[in-house]
C-alpha atoms as a PDB file:
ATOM      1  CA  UNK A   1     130.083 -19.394-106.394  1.00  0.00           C
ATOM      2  CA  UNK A   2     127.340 -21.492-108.203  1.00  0.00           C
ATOM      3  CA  UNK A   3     126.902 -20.611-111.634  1.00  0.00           C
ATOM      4  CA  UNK A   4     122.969 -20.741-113.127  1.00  0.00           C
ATOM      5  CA  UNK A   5     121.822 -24.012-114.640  1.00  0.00           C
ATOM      6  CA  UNK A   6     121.624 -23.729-118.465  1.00  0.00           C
ATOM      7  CA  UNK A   7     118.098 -24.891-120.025  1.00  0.00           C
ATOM      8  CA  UNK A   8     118.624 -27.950-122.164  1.00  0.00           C
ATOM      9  CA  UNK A   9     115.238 -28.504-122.976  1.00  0.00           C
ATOM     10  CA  UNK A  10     114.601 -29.931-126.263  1.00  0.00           C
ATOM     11  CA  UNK A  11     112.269 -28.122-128.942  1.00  0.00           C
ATOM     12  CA  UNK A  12     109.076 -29.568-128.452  1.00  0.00           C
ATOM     13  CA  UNK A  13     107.607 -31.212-131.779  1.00  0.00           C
ATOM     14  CA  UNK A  14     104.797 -29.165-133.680  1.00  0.00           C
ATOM     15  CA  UNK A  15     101.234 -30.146-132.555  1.00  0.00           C
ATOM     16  CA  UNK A  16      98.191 -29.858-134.797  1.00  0.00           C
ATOM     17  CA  UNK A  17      96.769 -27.097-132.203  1.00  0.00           C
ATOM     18  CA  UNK A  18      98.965 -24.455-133.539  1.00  0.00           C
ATOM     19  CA  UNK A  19      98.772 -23.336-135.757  1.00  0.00           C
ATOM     20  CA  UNK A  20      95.167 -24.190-137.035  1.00  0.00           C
ATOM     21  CA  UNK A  21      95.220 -26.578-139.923  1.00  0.00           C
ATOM     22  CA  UNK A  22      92.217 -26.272-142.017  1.00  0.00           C
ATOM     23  CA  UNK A  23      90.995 -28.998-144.705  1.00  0.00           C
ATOM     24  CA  UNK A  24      89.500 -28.351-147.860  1.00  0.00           C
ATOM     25  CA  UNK A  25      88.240 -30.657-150.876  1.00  0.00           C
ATOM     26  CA  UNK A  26      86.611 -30.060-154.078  1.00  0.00           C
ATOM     27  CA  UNK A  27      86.466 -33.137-156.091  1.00  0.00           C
ATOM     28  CA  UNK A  28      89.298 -35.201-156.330  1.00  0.00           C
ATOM     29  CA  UNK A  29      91.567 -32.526-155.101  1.00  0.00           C
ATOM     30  CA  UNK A  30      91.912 -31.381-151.857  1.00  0.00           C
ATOM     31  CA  UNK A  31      94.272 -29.601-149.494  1.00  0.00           C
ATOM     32  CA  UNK A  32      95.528 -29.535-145.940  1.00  0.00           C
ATOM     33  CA  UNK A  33      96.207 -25.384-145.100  1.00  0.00           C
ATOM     34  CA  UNK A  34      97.122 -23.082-142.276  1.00  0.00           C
ATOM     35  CA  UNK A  35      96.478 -18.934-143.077  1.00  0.00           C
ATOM     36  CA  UNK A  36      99.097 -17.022-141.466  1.00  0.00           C
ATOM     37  CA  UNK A  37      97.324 -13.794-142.217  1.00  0.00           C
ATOM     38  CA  UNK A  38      99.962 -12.644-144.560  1.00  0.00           C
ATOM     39  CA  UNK A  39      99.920 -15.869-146.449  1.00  0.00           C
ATOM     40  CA  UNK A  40      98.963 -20.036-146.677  1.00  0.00           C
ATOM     41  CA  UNK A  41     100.900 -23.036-146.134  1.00  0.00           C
ATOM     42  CA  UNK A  42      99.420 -26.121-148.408  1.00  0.00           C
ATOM     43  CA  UNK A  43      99.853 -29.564-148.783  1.00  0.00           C
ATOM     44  CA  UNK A  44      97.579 -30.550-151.575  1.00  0.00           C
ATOM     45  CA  UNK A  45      96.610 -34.053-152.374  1.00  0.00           C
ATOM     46  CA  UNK A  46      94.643 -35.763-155.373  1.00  0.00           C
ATOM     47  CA  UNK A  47      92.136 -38.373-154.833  1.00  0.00           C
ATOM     48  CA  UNK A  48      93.013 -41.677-157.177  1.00  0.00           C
ATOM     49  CA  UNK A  49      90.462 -43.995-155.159  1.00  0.00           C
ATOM     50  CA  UNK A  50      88.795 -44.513-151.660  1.00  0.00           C
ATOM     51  CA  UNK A  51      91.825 -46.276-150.662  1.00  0.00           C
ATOM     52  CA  UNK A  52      94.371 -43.756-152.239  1.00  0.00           C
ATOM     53  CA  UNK A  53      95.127 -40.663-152.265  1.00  0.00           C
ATOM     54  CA  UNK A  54      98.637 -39.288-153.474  1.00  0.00           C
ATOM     55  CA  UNK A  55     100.087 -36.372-151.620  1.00  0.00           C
ATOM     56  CA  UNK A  56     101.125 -33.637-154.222  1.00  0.00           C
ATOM     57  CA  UNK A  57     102.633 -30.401-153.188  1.00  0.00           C
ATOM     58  CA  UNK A  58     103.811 -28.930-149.884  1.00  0.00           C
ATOM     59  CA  UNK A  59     104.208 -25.941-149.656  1.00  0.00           C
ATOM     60  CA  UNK A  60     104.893 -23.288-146.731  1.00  0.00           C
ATOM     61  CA  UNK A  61     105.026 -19.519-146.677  1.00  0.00           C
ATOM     62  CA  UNK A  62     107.548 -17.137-147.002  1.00  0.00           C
ATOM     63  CA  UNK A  63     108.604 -15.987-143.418  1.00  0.00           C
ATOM     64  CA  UNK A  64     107.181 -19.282-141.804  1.00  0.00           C
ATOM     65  CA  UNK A  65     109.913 -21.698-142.891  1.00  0.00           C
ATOM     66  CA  UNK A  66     111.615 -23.488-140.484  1.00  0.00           C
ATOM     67  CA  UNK A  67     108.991 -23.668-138.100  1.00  0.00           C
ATOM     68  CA  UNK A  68     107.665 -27.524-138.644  1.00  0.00           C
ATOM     69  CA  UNK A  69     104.338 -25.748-140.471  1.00  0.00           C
ATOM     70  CA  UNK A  70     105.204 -28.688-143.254  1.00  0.00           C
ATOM     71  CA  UNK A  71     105.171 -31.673-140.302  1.00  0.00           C
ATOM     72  CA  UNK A  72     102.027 -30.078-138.825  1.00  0.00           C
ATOM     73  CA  UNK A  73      99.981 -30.343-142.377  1.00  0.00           C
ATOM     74  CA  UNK A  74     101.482 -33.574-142.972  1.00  0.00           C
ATOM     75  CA  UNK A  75     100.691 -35.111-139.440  1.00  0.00           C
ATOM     76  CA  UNK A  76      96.993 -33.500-140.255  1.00  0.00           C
ATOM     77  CA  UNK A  77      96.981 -35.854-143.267  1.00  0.00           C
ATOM     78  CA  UNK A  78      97.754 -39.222-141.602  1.00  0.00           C
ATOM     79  CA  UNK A  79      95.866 -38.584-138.896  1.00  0.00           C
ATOM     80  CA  UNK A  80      92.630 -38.392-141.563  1.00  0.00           C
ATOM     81  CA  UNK A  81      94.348 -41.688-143.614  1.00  0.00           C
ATOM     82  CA  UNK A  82      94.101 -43.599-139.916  1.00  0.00           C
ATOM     83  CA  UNK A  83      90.955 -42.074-139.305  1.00  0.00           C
ATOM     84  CA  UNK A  84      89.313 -42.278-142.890  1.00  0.00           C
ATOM     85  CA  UNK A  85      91.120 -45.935-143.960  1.00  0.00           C
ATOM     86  CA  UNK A  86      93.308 -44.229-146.731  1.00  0.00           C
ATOM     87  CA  UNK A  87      97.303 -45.182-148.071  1.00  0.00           C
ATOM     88  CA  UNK A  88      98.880 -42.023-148.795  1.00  0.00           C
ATOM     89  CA  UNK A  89     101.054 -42.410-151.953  1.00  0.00           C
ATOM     90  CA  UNK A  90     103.867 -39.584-151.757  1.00  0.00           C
ATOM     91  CA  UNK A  91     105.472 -38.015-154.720  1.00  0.00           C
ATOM     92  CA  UNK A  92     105.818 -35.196-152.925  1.00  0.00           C
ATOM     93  CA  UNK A  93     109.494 -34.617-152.086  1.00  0.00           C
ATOM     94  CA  UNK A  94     108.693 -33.387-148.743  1.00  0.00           C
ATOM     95  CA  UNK A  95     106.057 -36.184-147.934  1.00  0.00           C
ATOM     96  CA  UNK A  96     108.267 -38.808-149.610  1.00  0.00           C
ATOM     97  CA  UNK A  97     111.586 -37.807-147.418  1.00  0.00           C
ATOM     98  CA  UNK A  98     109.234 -37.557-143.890  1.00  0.00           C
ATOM     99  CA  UNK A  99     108.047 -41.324-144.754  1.00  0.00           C
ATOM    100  CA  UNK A 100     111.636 -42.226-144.954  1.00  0.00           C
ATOM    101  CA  UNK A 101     112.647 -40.499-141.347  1.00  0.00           C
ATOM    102  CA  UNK A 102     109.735 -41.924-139.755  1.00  0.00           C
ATOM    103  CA  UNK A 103     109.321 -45.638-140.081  1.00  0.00           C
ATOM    104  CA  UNK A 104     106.504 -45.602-137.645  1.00  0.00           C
ATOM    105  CA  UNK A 105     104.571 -44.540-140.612  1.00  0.00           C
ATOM    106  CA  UNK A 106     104.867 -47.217-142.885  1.00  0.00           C
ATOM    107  CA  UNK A 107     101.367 -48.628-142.452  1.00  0.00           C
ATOM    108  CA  UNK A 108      99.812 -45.279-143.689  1.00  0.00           C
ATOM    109  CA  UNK A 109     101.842 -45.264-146.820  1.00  0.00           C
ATOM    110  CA  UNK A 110     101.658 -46.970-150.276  1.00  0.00           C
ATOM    111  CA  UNK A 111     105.474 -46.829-151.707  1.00  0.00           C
END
């Protein structure tokens, strides 16, 4: 008897298509957000200069942790640094510890 083939697929990394990240600026503060409908996810960022802008705050939603929400905001954000010609500069614990798993990303940051 043949026993069924278990799925090993591995999770597939968060894409910005879902959820919807939304962008929002006022000033020299802006943010990167998803609604959930029963709450946001943020990463909010402050504007030092054209070329810098210093990643302040992530945070996700109760009920929606675990679920790569902060990646998706974050990969939101260097996608517009690439796109826009920006260094992020990341005091944000979350921001700061992502940098440091992805080396790919050095070029977009200002450490």
């Amino acid at each position: 008897m043949v026993s069924p083939k278990k799925s090993c697929a591995q999770p597939q990394k968060p894409t910005l298509s879902d959820p919807s990240v939304q962008h929002a600026r006022d000033g020299n503060k802006g943010r990167y957000f998803i609604d959930h409908g029963n709450g946001e996810s943020e990463l909010g960022y402050s504007v030092m200069s054209e070329r810098m802008v210093i990643a302040d705050h992530t945070a996700v939603a109760e009920g929606h942790e675990g679920q790569g929400i902060g990646l998706i905001l974050l990969m939101a954000f260097i996608a517009d640094a690439r796109s826009n010609g920006f260094k992020i500069v990341p005091p944000c614990p979350f921001v700061n510890a992502q940098r440091r798993k992805h080396p790919e990303w050095a070029d977009i940051f200002s450490v």
